[in-house]
C-alpha atoms as a PDB file:
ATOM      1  CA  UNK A   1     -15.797  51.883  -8.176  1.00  0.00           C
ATOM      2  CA  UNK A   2     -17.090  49.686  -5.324  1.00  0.00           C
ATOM      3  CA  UNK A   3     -14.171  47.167  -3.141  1.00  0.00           C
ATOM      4  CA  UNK A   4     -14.629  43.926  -3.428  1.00  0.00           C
ATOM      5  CA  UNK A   5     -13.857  42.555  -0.485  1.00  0.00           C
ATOM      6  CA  UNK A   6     -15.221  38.867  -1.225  1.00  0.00           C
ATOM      7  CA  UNK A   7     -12.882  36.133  -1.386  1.00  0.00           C
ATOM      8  CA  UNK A   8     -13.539  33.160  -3.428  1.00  0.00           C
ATOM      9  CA  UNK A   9     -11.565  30.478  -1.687  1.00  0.00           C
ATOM     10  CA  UNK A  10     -10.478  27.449  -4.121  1.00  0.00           C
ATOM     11  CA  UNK A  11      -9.076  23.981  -2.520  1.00  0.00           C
ATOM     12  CA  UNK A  12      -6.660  22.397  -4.781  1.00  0.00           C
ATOM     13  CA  UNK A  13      -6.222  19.152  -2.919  1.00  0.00           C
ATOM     14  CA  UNK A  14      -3.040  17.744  -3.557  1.00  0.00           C
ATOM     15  CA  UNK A  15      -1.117  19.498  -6.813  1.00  0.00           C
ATOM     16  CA  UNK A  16       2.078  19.390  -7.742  1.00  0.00           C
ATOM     17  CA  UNK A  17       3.952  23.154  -7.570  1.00  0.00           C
ATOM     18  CA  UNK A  18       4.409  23.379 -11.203  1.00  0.00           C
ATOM     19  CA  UNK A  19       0.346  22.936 -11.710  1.00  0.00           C
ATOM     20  CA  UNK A  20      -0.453  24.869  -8.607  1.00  0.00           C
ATOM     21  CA  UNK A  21       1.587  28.103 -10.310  1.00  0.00           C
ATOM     22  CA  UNK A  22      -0.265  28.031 -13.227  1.00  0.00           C
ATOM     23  CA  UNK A  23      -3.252  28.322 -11.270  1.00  0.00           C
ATOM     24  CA  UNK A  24      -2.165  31.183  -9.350  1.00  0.00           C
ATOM     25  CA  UNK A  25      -0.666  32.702 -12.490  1.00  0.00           C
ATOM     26  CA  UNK A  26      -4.056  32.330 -14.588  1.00  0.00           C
ATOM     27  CA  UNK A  27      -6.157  33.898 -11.439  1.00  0.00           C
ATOM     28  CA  UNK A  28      -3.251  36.838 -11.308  1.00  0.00           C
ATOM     29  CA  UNK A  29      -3.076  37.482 -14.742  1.00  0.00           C
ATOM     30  CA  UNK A  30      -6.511  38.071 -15.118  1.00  0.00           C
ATOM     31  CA  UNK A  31      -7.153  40.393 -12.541  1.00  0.00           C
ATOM     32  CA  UNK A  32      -4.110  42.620 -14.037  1.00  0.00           C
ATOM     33  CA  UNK A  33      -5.885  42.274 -17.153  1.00  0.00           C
ATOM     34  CA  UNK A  34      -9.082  43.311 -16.025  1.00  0.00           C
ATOM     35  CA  UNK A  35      -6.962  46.505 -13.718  1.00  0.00           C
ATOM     36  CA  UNK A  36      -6.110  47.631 -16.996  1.00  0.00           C
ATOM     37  CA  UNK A  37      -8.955  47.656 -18.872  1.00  0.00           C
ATOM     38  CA  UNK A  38     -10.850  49.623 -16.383  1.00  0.00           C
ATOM     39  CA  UNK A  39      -8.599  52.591 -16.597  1.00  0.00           C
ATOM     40  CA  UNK A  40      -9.622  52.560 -20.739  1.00  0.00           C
ATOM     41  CA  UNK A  41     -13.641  52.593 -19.804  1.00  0.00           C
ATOM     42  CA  UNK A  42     -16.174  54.679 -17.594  1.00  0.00           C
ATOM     43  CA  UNK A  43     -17.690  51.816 -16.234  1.00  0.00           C
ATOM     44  CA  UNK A  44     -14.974  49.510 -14.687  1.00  0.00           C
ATOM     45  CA  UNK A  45     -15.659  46.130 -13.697  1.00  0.00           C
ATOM     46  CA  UNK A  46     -15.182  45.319  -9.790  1.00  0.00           C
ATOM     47  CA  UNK A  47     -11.580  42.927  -9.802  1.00  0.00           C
ATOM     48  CA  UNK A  48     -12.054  39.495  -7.867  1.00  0.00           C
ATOM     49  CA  UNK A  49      -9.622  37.783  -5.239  1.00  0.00           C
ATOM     50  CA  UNK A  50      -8.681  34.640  -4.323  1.00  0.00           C
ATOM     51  CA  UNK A  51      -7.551  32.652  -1.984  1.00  0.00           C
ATOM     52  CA  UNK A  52      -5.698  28.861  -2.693  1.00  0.00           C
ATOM     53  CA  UNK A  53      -5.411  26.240  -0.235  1.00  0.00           C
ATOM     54  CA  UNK A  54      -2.828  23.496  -1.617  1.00  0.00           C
ATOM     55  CA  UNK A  55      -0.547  20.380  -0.431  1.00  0.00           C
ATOM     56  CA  UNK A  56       2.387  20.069  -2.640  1.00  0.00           C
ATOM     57  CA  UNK A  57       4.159  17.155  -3.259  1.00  0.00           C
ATOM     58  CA  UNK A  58       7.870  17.352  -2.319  1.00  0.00           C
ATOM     59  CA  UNK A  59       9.502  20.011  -3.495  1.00  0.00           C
ATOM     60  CA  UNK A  60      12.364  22.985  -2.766  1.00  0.00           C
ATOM     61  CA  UNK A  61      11.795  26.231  -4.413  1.00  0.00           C
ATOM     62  CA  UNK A  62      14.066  29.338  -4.354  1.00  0.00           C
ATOM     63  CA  UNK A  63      12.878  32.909  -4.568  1.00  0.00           C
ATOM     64  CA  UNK A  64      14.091  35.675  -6.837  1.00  0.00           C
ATOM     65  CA  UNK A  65      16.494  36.867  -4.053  1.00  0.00           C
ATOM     66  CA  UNK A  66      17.959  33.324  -2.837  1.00  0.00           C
ATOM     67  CA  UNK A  67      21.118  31.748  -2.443  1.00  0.00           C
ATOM     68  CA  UNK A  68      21.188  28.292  -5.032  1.00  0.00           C
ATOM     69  CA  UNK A  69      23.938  27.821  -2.448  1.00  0.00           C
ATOM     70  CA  UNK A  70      21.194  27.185   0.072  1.00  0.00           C
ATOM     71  CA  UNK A  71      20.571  24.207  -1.320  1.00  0.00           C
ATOM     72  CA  UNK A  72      22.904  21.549  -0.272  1.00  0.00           C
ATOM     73  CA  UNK A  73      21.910  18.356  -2.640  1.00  0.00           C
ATOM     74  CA  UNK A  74      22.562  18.160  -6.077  1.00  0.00           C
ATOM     75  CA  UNK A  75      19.655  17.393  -8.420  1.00  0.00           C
ATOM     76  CA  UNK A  76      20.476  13.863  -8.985  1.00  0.00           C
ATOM     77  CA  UNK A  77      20.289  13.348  -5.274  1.00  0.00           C
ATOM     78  CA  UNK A  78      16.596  15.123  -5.118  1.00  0.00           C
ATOM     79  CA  UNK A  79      15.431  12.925  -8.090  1.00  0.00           C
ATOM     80  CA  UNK A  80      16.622  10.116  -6.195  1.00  0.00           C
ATOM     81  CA  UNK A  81      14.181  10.945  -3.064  1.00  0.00           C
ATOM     82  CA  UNK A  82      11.591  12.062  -5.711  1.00  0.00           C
ATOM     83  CA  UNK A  83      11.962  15.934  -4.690  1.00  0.00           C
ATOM     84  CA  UNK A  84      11.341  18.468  -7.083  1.00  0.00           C
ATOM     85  CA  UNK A  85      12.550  21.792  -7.454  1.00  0.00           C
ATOM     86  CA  UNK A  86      12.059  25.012  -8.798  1.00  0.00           C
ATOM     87  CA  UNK A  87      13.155  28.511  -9.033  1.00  0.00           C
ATOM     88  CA  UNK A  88      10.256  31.290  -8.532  1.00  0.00           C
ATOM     89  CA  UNK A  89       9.611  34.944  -8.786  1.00  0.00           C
ATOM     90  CA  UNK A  90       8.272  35.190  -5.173  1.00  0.00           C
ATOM     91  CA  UNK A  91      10.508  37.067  -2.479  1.00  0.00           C
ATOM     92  CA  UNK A  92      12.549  35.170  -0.170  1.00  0.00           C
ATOM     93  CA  UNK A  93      15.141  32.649   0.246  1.00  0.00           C
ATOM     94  CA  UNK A  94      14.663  28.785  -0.250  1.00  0.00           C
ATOM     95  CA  UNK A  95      11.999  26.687   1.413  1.00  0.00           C
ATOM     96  CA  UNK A  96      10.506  23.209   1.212  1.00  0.00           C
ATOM     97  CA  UNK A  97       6.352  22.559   0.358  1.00  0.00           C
ATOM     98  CA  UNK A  98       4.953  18.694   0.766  1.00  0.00           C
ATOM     99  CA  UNK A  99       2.577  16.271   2.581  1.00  0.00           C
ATOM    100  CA  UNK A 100       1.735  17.717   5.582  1.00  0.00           C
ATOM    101  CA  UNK A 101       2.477  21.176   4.703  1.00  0.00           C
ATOM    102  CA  UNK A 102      -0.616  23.898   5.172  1.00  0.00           C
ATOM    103  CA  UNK A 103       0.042  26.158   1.676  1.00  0.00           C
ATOM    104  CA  UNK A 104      -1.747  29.454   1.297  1.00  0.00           C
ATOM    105  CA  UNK A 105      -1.690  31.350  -1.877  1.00  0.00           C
ATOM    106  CA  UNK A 106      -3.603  34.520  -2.036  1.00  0.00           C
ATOM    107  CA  UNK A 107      -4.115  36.244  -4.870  1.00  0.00           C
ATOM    108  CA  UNK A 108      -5.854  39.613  -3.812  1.00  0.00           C
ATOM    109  CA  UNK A 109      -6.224  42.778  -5.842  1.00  0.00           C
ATOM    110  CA  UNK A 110      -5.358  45.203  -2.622  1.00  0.00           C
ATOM    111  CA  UNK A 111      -7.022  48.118  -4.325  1.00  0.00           C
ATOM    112  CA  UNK A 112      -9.755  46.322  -2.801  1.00  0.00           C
ATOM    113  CA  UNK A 113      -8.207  46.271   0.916  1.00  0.00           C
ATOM    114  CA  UNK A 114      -5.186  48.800   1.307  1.00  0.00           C
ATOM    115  CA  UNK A 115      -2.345  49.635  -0.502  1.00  0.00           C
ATOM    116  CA  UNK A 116       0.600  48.387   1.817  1.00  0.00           C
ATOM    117  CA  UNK A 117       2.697  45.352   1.032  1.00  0.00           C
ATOM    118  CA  UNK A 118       4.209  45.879   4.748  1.00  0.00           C
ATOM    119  CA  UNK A 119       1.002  45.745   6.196  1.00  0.00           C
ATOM    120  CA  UNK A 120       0.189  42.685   4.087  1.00  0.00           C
ATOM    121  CA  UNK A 121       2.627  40.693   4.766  1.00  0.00           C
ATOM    122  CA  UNK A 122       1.790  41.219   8.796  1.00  0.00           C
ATOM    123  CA  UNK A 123      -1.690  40.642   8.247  1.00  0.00           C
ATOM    124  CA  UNK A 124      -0.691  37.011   7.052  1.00  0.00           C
ATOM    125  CA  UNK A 125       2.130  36.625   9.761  1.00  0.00           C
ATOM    126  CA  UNK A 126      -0.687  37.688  12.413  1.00  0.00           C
ATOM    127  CA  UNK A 127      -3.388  35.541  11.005  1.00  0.00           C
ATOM    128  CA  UNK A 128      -0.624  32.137  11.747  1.00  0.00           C
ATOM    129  CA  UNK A 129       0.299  33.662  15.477  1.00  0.00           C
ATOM    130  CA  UNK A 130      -3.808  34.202  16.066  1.00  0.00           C
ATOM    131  CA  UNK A 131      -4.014  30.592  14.691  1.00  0.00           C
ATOM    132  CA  UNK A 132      -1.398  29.248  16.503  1.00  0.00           C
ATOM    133  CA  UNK A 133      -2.620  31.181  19.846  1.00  0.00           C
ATOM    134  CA  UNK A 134      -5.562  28.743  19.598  1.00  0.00           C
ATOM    135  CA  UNK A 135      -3.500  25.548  20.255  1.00  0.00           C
ATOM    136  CA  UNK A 136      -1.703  27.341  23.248  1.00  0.00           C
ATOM    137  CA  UNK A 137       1.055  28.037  21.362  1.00  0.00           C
ATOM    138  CA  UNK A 138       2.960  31.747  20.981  1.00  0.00           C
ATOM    139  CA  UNK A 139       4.242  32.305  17.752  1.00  0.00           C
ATOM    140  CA  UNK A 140       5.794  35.746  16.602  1.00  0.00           C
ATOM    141  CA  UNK A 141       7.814  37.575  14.294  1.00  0.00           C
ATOM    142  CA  UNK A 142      11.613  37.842  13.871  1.00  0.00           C
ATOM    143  CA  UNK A 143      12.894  40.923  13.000  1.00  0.00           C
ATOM    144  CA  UNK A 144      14.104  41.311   9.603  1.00  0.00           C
ATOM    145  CA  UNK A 145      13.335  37.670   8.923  1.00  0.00           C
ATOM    146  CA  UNK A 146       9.504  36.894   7.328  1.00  0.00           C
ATOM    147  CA  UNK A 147       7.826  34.449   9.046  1.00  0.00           C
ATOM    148  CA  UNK A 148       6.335  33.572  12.064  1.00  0.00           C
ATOM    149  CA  UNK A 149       8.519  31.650  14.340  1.00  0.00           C
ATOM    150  CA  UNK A 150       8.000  30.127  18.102  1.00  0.00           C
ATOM    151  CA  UNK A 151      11.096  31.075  21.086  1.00  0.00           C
ATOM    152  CA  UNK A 152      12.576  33.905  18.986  1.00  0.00           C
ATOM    153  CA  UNK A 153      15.389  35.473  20.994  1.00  0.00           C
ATOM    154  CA  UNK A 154      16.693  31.902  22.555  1.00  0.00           C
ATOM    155  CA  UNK A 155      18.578  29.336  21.025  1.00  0.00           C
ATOM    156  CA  UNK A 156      16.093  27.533  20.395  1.00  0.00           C
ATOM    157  CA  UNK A 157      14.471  29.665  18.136  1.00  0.00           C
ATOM    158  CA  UNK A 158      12.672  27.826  15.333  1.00  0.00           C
ATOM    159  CA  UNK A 159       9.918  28.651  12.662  1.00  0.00           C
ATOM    160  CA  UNK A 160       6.912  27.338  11.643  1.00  0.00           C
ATOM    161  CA  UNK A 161       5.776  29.522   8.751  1.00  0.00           C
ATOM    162  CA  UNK A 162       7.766  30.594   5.917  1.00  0.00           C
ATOM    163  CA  UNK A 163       6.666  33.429   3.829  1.00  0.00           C
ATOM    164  CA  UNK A 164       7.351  34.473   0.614  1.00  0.00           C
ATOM    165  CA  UNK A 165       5.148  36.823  -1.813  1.00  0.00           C
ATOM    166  CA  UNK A 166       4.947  38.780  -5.625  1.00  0.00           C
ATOM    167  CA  UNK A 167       2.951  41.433  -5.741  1.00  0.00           C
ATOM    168  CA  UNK A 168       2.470  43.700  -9.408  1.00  0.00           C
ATOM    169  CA  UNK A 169      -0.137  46.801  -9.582  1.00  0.00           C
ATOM    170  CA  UNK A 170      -1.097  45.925  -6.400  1.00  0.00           C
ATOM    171  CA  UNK A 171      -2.276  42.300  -7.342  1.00  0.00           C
ATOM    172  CA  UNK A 172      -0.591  39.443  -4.830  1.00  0.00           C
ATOM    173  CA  UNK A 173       0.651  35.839  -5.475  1.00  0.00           C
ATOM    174  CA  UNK A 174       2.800  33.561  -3.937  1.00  0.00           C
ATOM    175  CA  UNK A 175       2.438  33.338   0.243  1.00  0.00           C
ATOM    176  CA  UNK A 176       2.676  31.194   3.076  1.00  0.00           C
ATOM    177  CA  UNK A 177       3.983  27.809   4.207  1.00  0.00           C
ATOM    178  CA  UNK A 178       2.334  26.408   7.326  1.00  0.00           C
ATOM    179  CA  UNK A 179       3.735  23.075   8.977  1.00  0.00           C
ATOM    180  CA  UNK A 180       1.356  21.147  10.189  1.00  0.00           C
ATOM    181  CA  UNK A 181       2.218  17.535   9.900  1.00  0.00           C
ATOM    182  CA  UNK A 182       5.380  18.115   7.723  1.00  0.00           C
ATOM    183  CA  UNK A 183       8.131  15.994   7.826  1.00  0.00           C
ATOM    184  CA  UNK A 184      11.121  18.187   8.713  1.00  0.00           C
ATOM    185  CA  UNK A 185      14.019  15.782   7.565  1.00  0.00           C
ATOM    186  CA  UNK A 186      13.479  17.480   4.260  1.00  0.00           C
ATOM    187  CA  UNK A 187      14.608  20.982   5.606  1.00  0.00           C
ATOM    188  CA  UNK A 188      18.235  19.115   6.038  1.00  0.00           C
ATOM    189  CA  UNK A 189      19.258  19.722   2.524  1.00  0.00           C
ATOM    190  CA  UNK A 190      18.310  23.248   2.563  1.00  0.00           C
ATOM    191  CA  UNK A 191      19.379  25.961   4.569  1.00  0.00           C
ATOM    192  CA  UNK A 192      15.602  27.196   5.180  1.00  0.00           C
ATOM    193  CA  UNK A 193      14.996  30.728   4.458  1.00  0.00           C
ATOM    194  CA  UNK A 194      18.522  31.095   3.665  1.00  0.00           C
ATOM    195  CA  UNK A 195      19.190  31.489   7.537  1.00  0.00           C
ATOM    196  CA  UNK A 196      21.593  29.945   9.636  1.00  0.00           C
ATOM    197  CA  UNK A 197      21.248  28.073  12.892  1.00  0.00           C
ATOM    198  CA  UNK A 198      17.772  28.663  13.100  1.00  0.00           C
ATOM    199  CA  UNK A 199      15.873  25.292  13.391  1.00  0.00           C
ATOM    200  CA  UNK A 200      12.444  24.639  11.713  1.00  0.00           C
ATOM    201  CA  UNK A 201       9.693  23.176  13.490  1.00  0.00           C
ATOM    202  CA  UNK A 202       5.494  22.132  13.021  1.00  0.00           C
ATOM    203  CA  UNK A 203       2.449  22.347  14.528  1.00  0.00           C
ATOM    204  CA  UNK A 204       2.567  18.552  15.426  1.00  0.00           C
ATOM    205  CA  UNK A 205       5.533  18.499  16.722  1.00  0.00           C
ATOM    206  CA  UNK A 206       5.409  21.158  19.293  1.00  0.00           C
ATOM    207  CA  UNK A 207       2.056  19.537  19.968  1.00  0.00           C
ATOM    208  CA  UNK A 208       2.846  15.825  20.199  1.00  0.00           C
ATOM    209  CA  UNK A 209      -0.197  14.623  17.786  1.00  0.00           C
ATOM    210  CA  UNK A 210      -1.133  14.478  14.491  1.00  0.00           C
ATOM    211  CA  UNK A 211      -3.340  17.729  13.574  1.00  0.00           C
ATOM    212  CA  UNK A 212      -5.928  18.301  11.036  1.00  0.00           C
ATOM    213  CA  UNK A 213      -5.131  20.296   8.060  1.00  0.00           C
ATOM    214  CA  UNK A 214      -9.338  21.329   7.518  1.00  0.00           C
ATOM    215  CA  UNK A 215      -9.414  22.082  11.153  1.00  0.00           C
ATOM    216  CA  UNK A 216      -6.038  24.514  10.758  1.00  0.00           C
ATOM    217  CA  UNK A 217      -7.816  26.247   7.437  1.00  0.00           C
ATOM    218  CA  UNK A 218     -11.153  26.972   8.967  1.00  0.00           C
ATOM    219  CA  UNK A 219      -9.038  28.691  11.921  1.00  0.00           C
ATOM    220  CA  UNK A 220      -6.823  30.579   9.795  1.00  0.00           C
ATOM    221  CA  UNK A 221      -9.360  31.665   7.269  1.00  0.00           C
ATOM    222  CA  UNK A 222     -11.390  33.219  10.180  1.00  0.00           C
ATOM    223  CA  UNK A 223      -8.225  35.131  11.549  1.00  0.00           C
ATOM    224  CA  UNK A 224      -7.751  36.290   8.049  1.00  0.00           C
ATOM    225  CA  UNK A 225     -11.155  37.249   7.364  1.00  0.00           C
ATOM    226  CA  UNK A 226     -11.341  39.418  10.361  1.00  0.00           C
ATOM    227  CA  UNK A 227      -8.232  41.200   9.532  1.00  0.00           C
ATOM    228  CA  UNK A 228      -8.921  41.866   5.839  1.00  0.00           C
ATOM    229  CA  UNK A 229     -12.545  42.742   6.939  1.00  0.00           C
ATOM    230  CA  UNK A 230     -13.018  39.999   4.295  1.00  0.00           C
ATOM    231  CA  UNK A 231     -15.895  37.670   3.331  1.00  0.00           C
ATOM    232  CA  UNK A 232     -15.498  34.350   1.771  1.00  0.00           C
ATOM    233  CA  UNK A 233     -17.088  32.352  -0.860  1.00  0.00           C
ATOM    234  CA  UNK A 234     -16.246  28.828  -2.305  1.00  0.00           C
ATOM    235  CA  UNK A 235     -15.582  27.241  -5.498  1.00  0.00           C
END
């Protein structure tokens, strides 16, 4: 059977997490569905990707390995500043999405790319450094800690990309968290990432200006597109 290496980019605007998952879990669940059925027929059907671009409201989600520790305000106190939170099946710690926030959710059948979640998961780190390399900044990787973070090494190391990602017969969900404009006063009831002494930081504020989120996706989706060998379509 042919790769499909088309990727049929959908723009959810502003959705809360909740809504957003059930997106991602419709798109994922039917490209399982369809995995399966091929392997029953002699003519199998080419599986699609997908890739979302969302901005959450407030909200603190922990992944299937985190700490609830890492979380250092009691739920009364995050319906009081109208934060919601949820506990996920991606990988990783604890993190914060909202306003501001650059989310990326692909949702890629890698039978149609390459069978490596490794190799995945630094495709998407080096698609944020090749972004970030285009506003003169030099972001990089951590080792042993997912992301992509700026001064690694120093004390003032910081990151500006969480990642965290699912993956089941070779199907992806879940992904990145890109601050752009964030407000990082949220990140001080969480330990991010379940790391400590490790700051957090954003594209605006290393930058000193308010920075377009369209002009950050069209960067980022060309950076991914080259190293997926990928072409795109919209919804």
């Amino acid at each position: 059977m042919e790769k499909n290496k088309t990727i049929k980019i959908i723009d959810l605007g502003h959705k809360s997490y909740g809504k957003s998952l059930e997106v991602q879990e419709n798109h994922f669940n039917g490209i399982i569905s369809l995995k399966r059925s091929n392997r029953k027929t002699d003519h199998p059907q080419p599986t699609q990707n997908y890739l979302l671009w969302v901005e959450h409201p407030p909200v603190f989600t922990l992944g299937k390995s985190g700490k609830i520790e890492h979380l250092l305000a009691d739920k009364k106190a995050l319906a009081e500043k109208g934060i919601e939170f949820y506990q996920t099946n991606r990988g990783g710690d604890i993190t914060f999405h909202g306003p501001g926030q650059l989310v990326v959710y692909p949702i890629l059948d890698l039978d149609n790319f390459f069978t490596d979640i490794h190799k995945y998961l630094r495709f998407l780190e080096e698609a944020v450094i090749d972004t970030l390399k285009e506003y003169g900044l030099n972001g990089s990787r951590s080792q042993g800690e997912t992301g992509v973070w700026l001064d690694v090494g120093t004390p003032f190391a910081r990151k500006i990309c969480a990642m965290g990602v699912r993956a089941s017969r070779w199907v992806t969900m879940h992904g990145l968290a890109f601050n752009i404009n964030t407000d990082l006063s949220y990140f001080e009831h969480i330990v991010p990432c379940g790391i400590q002494g490790k700051g957090v930081t954003s594209l605006s504020k290393e930058l000193g200006r308010e920075i377009s989120l369209e002009e950050v996706k069209e960067k980022l989706k060309t950076h991914l597109g080259r190293l997926f060998d990928a072409d795109w379509t919209e919804d």
